[in-house]
N, C-alpha and C. Protein backbone atom coordinates (compact mmCIF):
# COMPACT_ATOMS: atom_id res chain seq x y z
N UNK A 1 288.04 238.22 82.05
CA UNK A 1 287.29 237.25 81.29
C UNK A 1 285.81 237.62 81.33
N UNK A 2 285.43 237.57 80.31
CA UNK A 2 283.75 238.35 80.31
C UNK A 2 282.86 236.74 80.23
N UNK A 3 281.50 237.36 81.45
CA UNK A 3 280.82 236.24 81.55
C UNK A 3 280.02 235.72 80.15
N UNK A 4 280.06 234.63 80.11
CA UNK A 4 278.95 234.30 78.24
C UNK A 4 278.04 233.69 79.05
N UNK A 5 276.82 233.91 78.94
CA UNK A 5 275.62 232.97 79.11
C UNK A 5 274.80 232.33 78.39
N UNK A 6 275.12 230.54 78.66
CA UNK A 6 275.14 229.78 77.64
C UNK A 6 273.76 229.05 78.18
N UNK A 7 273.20 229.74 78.71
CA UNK A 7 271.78 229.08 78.98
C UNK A 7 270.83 229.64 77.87
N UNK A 8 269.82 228.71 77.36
CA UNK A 8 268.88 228.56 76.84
C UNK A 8 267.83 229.97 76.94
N UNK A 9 266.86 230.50 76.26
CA UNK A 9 266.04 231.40 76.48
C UNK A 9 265.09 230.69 77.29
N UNK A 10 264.74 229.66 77.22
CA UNK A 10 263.62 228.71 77.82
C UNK A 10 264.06 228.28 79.06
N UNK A 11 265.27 228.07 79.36
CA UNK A 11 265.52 227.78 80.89
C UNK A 11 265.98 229.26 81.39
N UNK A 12 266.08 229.96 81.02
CA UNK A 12 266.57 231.56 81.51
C UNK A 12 265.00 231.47 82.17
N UNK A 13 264.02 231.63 81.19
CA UNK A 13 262.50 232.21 81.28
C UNK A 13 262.13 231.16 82.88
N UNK A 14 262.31 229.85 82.69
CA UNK A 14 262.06 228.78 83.70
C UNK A 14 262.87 229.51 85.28
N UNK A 15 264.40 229.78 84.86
CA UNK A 15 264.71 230.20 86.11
C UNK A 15 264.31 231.09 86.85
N UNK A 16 263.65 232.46 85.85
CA UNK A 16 263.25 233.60 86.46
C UNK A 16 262.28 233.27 87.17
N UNK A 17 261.32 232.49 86.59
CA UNK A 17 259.61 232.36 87.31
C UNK A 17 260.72 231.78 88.75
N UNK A 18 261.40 230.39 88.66
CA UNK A 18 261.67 230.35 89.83
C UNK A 18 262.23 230.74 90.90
N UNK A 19 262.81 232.25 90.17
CA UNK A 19 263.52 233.11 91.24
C UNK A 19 262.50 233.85 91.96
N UNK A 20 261.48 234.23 90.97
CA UNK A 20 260.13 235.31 91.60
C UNK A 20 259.34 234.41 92.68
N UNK A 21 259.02 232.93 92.13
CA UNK A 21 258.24 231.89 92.95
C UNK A 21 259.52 232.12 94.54
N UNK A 22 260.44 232.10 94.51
CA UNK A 22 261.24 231.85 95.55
C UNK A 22 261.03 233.33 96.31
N UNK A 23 260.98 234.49 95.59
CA UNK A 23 260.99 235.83 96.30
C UNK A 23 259.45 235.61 97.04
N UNK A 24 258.73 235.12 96.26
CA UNK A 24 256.72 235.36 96.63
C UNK A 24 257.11 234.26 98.11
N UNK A 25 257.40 233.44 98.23
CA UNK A 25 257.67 232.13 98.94
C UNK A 25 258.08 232.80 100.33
N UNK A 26 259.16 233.53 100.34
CA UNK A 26 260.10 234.43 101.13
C UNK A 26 259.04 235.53 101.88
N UNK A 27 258.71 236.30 101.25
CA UNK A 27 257.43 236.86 101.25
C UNK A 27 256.31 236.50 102.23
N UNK A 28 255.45 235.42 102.20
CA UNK A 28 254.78 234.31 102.73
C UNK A 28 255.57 234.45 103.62
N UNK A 29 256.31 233.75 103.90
CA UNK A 29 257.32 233.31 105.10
C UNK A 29 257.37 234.61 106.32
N UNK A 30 257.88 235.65 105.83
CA UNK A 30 257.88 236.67 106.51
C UNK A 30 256.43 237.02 106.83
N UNK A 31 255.62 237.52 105.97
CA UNK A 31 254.08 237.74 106.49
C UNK A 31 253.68 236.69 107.82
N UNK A 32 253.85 235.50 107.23
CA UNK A 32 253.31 234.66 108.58
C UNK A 32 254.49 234.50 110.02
N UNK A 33 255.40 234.76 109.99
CA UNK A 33 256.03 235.37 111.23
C UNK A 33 255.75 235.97 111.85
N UNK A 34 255.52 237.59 110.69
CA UNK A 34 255.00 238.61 111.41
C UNK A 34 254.11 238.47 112.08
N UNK A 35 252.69 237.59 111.51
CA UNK A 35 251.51 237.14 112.40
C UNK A 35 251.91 236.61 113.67
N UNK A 36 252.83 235.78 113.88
CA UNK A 36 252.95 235.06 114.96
C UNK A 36 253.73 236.11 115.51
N UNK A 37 254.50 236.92 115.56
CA UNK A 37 255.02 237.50 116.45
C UNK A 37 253.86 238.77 117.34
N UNK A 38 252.72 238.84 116.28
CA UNK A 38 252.07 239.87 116.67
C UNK A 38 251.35 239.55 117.72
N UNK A 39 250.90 238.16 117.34
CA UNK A 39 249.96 237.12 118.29
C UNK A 39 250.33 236.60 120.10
N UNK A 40 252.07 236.78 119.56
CA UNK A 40 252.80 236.80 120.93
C UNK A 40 252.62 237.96 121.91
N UNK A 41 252.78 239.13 121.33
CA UNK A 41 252.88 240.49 121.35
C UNK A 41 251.44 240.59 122.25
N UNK A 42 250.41 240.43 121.17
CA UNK A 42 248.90 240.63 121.76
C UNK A 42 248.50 239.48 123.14
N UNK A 43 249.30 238.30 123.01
CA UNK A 43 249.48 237.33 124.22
C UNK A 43 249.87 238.07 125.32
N UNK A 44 250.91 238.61 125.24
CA UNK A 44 251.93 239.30 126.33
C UNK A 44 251.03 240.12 126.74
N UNK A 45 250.58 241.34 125.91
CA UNK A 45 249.46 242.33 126.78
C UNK A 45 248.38 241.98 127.26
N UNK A 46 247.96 240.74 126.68
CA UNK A 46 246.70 240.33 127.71
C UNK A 46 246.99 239.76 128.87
N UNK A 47 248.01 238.95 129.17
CA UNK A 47 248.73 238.83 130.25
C UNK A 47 249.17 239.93 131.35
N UNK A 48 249.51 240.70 130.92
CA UNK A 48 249.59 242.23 131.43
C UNK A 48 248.59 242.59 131.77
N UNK A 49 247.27 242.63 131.32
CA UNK A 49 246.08 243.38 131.69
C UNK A 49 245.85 243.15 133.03
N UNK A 50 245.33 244.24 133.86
CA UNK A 50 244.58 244.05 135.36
C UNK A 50 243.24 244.63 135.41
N UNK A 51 242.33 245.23 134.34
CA UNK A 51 241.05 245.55 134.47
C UNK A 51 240.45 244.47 133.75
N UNK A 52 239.56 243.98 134.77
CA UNK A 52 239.01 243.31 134.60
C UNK A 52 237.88 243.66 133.34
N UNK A 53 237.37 244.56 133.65
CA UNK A 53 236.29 245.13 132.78
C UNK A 53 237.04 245.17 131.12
N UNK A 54 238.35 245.38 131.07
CA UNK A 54 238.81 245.23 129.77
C UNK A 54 238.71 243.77 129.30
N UNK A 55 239.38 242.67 130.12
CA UNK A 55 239.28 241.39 129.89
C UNK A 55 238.49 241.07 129.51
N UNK A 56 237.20 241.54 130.22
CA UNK A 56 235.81 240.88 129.50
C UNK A 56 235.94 241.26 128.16
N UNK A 57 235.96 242.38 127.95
CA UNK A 57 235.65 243.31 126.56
C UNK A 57 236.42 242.43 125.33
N UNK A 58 237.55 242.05 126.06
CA UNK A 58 238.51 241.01 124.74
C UNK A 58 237.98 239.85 124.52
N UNK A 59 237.59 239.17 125.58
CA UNK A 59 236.79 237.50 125.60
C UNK A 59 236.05 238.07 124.91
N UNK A 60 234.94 238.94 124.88
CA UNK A 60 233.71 238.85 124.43
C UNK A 60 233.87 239.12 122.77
N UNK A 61 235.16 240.23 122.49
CA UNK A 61 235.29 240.37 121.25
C UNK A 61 235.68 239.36 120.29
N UNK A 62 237.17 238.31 121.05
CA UNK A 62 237.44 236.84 120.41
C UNK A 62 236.51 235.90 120.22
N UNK A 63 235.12 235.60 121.44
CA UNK A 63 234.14 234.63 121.13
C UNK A 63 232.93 235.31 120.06
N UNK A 64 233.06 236.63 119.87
CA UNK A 64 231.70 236.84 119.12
C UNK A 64 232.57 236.37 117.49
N UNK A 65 234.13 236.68 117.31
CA UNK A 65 234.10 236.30 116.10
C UNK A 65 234.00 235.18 115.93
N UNK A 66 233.78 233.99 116.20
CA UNK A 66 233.68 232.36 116.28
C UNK A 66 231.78 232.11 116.05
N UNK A 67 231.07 233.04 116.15
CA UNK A 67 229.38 233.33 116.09
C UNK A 67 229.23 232.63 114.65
N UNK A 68 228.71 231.90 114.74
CA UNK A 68 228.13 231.78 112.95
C UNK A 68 227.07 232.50 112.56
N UNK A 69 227.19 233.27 111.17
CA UNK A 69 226.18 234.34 110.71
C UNK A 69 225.01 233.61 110.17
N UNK A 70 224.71 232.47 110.43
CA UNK A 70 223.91 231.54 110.17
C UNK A 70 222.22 231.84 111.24
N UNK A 71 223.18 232.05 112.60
CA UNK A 71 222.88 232.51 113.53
C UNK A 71 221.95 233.70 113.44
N UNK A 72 222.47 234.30 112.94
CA UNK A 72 221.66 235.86 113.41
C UNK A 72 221.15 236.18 112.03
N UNK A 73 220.54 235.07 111.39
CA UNK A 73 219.40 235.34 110.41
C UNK A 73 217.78 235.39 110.85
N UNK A 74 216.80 236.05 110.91
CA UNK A 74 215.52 235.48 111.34
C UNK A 74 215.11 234.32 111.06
N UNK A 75 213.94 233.80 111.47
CA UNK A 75 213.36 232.47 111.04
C UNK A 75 212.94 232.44 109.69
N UNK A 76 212.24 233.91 109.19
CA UNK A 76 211.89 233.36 107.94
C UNK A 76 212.55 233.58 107.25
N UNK A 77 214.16 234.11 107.43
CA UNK A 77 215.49 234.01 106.51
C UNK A 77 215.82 232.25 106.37
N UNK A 78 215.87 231.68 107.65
CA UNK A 78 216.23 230.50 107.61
C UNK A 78 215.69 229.45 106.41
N UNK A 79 214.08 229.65 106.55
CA UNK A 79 212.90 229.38 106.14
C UNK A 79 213.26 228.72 104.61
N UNK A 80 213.56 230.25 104.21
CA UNK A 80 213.88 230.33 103.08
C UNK A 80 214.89 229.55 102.70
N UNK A 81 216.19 229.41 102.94
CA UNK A 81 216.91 229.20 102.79
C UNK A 81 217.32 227.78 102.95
N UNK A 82 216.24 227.10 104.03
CA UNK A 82 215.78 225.59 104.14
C UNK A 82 215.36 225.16 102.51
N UNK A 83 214.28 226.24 102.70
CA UNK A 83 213.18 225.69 100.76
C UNK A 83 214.26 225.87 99.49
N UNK A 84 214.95 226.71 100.00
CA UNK A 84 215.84 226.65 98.69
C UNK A 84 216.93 225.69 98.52
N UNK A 85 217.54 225.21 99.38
CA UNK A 85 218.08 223.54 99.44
C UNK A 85 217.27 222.34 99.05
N UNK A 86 215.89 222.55 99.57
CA UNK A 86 215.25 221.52 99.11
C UNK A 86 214.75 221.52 97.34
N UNK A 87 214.63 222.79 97.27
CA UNK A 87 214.63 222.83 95.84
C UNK A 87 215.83 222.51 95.40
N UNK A 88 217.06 222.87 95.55
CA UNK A 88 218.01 222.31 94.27
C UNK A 88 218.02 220.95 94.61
N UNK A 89 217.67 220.33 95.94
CA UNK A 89 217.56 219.00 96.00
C UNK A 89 216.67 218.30 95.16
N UNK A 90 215.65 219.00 95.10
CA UNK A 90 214.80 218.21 94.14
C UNK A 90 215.55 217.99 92.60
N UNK A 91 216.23 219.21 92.30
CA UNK A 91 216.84 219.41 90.99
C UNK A 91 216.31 220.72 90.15
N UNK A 92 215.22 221.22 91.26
CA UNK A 92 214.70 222.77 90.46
C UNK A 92 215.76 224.00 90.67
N UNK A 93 216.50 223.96 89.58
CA UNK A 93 217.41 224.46 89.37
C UNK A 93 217.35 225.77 88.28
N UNK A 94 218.09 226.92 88.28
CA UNK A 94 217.92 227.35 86.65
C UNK A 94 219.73 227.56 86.79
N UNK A 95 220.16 227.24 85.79
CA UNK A 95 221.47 227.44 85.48
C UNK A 95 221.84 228.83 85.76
N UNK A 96 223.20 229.12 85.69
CA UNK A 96 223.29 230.56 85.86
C UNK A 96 223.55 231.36 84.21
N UNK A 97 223.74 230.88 83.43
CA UNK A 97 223.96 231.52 81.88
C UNK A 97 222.26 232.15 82.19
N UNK A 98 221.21 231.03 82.02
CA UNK A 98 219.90 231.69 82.08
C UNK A 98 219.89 233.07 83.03
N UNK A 99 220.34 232.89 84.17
CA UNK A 99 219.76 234.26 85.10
C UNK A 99 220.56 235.30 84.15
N UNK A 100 221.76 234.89 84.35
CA UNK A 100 222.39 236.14 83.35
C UNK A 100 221.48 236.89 81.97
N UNK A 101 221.13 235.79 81.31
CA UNK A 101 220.17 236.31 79.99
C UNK A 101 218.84 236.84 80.30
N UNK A 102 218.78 236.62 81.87
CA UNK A 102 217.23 237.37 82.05
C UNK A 102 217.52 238.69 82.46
N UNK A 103 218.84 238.81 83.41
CA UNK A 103 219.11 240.04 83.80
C UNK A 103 219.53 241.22 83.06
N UNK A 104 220.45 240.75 81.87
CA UNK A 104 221.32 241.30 81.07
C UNK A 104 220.12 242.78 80.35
């Protein structure tokens, strides 16, 4: 008996997206496992570690990424960057179409 497929072109088209949405989904799923298993993995060897001098080296590498780059601007980066809040606060603004037409 030969299969007939009596579905619609429009729900064919509907099912596919939701077969691909389900593969991308699957996908996701696995990627973030993998993370967590890696995280276990990298748990386990730090647990393992006995030089001390390495330990530090990892603390220091996990807390510097948590640093805000906010941080390690100079003062008169800050400065700036104070006056320029207060300007769009005021409302001195230039749209961005304009910068574009000045740059272009």
């Amino acid at each position: 008996m030969e299969k007939v497929d009596i579905i619609n072109p429009k729900c064919q088209y509907v099912l596919k997206r939701i077969r691909n949405s389900f593969c991308i989904f699957e996908r996701i799923k696995i990627f973030v496992m993998d993370i967590q298993a890696s995280k276990i993995e990298l748990a386990k060897m730090i647990l393992d570690l006995e030089d001390s001098k390495l330990i530090e080296e990892v603390r220091k590498l996990l807390t510097k990424e948590k640093k805000d780059f906010y941080d390690e601007f100079s003062e008169d980066q800050k400065l700036e960057i104070q006056y320029g809040i207060e300007q769009l606060d005021r409302g001195e603004k230039v749209p961005w179409e304009d910068v574009y037409k000045r740059i272009s």
